[in-house]
Structures are given as C-alpha cells and as structure tokens.
PDB file of N, CA and C in Angstrom:
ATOM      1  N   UNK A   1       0.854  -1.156   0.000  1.00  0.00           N
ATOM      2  CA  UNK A   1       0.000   0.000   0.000  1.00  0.00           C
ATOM      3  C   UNK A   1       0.906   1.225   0.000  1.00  0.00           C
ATOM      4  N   UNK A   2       0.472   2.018  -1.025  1.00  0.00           N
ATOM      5  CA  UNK A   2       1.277   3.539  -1.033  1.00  0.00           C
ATOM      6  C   UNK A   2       0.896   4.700  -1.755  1.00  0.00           C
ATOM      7  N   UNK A   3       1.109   5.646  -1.058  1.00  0.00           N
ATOM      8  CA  UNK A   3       0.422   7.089  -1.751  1.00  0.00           C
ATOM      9  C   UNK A   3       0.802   7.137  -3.384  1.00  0.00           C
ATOM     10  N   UNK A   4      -0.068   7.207  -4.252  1.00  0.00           N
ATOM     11  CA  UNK A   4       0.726   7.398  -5.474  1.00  0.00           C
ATOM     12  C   UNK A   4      -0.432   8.398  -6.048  1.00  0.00           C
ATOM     13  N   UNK A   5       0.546   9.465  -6.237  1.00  0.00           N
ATOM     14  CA  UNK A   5      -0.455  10.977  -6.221  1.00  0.00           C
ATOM     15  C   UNK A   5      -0.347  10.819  -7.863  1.00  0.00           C
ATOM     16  N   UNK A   6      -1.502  12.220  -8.280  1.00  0.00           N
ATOM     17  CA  UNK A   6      -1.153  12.184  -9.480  1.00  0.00           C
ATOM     18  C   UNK A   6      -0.002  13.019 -10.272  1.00  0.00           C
ATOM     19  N   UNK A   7       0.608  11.754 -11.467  1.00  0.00           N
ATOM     20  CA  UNK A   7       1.921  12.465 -11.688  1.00  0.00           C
ATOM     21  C   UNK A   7       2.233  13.384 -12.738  1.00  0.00           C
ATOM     22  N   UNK A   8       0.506  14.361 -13.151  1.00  0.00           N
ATOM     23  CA  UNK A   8       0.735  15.200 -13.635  1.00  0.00           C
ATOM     24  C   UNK A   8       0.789  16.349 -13.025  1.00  0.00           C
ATOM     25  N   UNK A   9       0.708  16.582 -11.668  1.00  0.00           N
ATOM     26  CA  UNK A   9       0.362  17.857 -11.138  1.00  0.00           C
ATOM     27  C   UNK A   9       1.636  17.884  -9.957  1.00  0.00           C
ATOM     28  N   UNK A  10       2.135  16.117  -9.516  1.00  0.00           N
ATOM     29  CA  UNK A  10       3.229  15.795  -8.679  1.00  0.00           C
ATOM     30  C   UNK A  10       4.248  16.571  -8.536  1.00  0.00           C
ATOM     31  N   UNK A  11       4.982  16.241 -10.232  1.00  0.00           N
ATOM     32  CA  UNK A  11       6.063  16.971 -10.147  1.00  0.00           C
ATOM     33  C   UNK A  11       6.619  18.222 -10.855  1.00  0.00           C
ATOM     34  N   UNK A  12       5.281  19.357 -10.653  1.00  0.00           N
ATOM     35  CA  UNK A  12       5.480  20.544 -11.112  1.00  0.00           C
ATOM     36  C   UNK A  12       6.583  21.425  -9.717  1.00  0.00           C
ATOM     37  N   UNK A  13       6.448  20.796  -8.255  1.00  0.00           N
ATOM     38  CA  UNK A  13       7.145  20.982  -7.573  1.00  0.00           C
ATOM     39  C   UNK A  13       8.159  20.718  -6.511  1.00  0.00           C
ATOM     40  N   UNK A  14       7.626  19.119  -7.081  1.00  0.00           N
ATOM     41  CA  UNK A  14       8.520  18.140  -6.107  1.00  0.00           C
ATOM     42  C   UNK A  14      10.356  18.220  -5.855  1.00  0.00           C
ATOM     43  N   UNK A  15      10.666  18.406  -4.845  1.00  0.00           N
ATOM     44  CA  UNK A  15      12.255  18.516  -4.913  1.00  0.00           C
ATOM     45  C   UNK A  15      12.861  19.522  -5.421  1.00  0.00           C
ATOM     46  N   UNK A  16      11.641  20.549  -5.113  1.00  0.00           N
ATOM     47  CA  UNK A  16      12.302  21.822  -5.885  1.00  0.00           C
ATOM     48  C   UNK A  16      12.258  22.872  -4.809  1.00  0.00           C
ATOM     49  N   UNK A  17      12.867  23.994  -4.708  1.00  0.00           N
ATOM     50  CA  UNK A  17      12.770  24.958  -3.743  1.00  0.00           C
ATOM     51  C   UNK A  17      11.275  25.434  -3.455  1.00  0.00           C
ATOM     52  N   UNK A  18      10.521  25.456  -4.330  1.00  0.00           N
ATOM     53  CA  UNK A  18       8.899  25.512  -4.866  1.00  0.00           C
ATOM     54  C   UNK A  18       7.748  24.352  -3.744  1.00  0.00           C
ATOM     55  N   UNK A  19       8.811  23.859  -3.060  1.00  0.00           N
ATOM     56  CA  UNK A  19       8.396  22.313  -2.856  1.00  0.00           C
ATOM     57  C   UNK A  19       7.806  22.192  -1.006  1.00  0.00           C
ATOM     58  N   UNK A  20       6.650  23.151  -1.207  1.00  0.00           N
ATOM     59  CA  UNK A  20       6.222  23.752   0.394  1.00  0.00           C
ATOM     60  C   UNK A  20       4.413  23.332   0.220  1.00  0.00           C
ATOM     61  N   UNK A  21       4.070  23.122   1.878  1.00  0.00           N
ATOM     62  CA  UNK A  21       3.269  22.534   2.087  1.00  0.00           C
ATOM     63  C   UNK A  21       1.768  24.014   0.948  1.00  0.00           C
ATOM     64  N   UNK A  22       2.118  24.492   1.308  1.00  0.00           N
ATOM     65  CA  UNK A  22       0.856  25.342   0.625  1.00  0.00           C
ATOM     66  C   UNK A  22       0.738  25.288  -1.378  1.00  0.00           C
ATOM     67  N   UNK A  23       1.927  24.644  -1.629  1.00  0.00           N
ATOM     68  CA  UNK A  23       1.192  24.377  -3.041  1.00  0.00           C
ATOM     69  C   UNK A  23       1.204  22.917  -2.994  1.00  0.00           C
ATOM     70  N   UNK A  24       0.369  22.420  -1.993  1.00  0.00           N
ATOM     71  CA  UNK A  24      -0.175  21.109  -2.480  1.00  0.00           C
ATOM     72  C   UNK A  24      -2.017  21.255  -2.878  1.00  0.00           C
ATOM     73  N   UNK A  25      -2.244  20.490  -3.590  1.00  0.00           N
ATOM     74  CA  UNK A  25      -3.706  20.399  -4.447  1.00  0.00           C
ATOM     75  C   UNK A  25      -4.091  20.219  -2.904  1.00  0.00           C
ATOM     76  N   UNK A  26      -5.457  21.020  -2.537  1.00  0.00           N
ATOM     77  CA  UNK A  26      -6.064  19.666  -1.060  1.00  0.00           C
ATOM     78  C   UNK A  26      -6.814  19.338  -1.474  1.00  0.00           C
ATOM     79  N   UNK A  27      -7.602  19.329  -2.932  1.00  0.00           N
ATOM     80  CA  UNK A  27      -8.488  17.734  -3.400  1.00  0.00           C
ATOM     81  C   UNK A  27      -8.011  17.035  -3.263  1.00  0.00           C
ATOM     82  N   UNK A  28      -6.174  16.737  -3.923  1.00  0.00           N
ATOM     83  CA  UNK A  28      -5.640  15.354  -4.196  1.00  0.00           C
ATOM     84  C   UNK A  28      -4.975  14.754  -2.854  1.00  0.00           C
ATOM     85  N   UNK A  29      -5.085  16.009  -1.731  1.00  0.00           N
ATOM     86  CA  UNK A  29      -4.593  15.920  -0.282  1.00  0.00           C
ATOM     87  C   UNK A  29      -5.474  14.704   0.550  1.00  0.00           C
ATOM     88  N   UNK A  30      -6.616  15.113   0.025  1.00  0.00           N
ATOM     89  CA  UNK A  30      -8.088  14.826   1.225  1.00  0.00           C
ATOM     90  C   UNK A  30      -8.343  13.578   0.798  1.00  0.00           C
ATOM     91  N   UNK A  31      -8.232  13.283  -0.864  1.00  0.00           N
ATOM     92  CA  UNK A  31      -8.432  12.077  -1.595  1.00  0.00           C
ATOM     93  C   UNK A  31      -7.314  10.984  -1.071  1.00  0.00           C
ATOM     94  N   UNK A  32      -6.332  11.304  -1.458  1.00  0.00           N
ATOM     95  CA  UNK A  32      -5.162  10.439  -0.607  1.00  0.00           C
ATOM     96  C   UNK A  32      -5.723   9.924   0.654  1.00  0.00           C
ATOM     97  N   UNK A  33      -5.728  10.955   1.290  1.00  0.00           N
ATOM     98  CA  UNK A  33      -5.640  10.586   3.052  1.00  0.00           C
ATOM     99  C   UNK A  33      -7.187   9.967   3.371  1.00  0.00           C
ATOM    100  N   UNK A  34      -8.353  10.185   2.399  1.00  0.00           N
ATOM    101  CA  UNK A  34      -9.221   9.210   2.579  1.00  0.00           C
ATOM    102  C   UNK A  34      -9.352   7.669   2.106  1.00  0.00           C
ATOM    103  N   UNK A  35      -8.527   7.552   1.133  1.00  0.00           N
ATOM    104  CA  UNK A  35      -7.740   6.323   0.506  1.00  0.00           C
ATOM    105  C   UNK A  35      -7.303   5.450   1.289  1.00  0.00           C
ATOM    106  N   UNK A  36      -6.321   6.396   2.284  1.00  0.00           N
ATOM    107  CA  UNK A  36      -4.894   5.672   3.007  1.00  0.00           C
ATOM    108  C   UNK A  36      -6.151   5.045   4.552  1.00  0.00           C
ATOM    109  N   UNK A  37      -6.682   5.999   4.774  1.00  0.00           N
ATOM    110  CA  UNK A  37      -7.232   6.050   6.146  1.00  0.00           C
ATOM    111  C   UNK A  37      -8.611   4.438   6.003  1.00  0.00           C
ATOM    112  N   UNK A  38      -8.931   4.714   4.749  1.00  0.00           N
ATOM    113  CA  UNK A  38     -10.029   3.173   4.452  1.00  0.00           C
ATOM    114  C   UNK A  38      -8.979   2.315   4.266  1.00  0.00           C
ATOM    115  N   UNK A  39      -8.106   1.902   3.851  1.00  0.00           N
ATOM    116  CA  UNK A  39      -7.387   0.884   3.875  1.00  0.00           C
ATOM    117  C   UNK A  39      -6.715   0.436   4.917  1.00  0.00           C
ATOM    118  N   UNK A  40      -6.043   1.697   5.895  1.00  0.00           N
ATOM    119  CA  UNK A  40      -6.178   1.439   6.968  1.00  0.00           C
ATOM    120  C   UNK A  40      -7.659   0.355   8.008  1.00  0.00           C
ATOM    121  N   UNK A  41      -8.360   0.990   7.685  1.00  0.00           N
ATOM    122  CA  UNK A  41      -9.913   0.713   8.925  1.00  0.00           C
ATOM    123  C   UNK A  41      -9.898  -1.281   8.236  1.00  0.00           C
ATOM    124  N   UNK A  42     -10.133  -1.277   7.020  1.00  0.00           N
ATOM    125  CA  UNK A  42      -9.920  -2.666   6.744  1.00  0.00           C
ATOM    126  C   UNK A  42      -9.446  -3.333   7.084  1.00  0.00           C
ATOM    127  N   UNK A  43      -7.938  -3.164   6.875  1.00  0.00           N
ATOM    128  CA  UNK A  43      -6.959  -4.283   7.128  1.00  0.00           C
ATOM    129  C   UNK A  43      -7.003  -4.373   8.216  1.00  0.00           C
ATOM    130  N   UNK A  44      -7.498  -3.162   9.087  1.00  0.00           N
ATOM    131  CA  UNK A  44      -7.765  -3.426  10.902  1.00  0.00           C
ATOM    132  C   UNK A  44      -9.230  -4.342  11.010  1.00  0.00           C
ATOM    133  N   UNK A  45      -9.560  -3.997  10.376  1.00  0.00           N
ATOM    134  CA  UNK A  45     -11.205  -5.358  10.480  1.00  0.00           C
ATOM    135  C   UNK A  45     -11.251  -6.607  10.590  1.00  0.00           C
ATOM    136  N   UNK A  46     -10.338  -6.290   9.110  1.00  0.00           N
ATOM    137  CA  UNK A  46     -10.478  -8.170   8.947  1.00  0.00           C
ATOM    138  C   UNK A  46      -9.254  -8.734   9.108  1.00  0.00           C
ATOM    139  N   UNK A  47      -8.323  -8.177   9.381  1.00  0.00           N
ATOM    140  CA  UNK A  47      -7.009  -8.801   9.759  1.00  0.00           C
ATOM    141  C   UNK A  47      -6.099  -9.342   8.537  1.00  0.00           C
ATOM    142  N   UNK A  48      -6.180  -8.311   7.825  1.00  0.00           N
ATOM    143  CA  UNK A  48      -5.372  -8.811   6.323  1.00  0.00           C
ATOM    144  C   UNK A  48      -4.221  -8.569   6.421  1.00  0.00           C
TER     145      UNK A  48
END
C-alpha cells in the first residue's frame, strides 16, 4: 500500500525549492488521506 499521487500535477514541484506545504492540491490531499485512512480501517477489520 502507497500514496501514489497524481503524476501530472506531482512533479510541477517536487524537490524543488517551490516544494512547500501550501502548493499542495487539497483535493488530491483529502483524496489520498481518505484512501490511506479506508485501507487502513480494513486491514484493521479483517485482519489482512
């Protein structure tokens, strides 16, 4: 399991001096972390 953002918008600032929390998308923020957070609750359910 792993964040894999999208990699057209990724690396307009990744690893770049540009590369600060306020130009992140927070659609693709909230989407992630609701992604990560259900896969989380699962694998805690059923013991995968």
């Amino acid at each position: 399991m792993e964040m894999e953002p999208n990699p057209q918008k990724y690396f307009n600032y990744h690893h770049t001096e540009a590369d600060v929390f306020e130009v992140v998308d927070k659609r693709e923020l909230e989407l992630e972390a609701t992604t990560l957070t259900s896969m989380v609750y699962v694998i805690d359910q059923e013991g995968i």
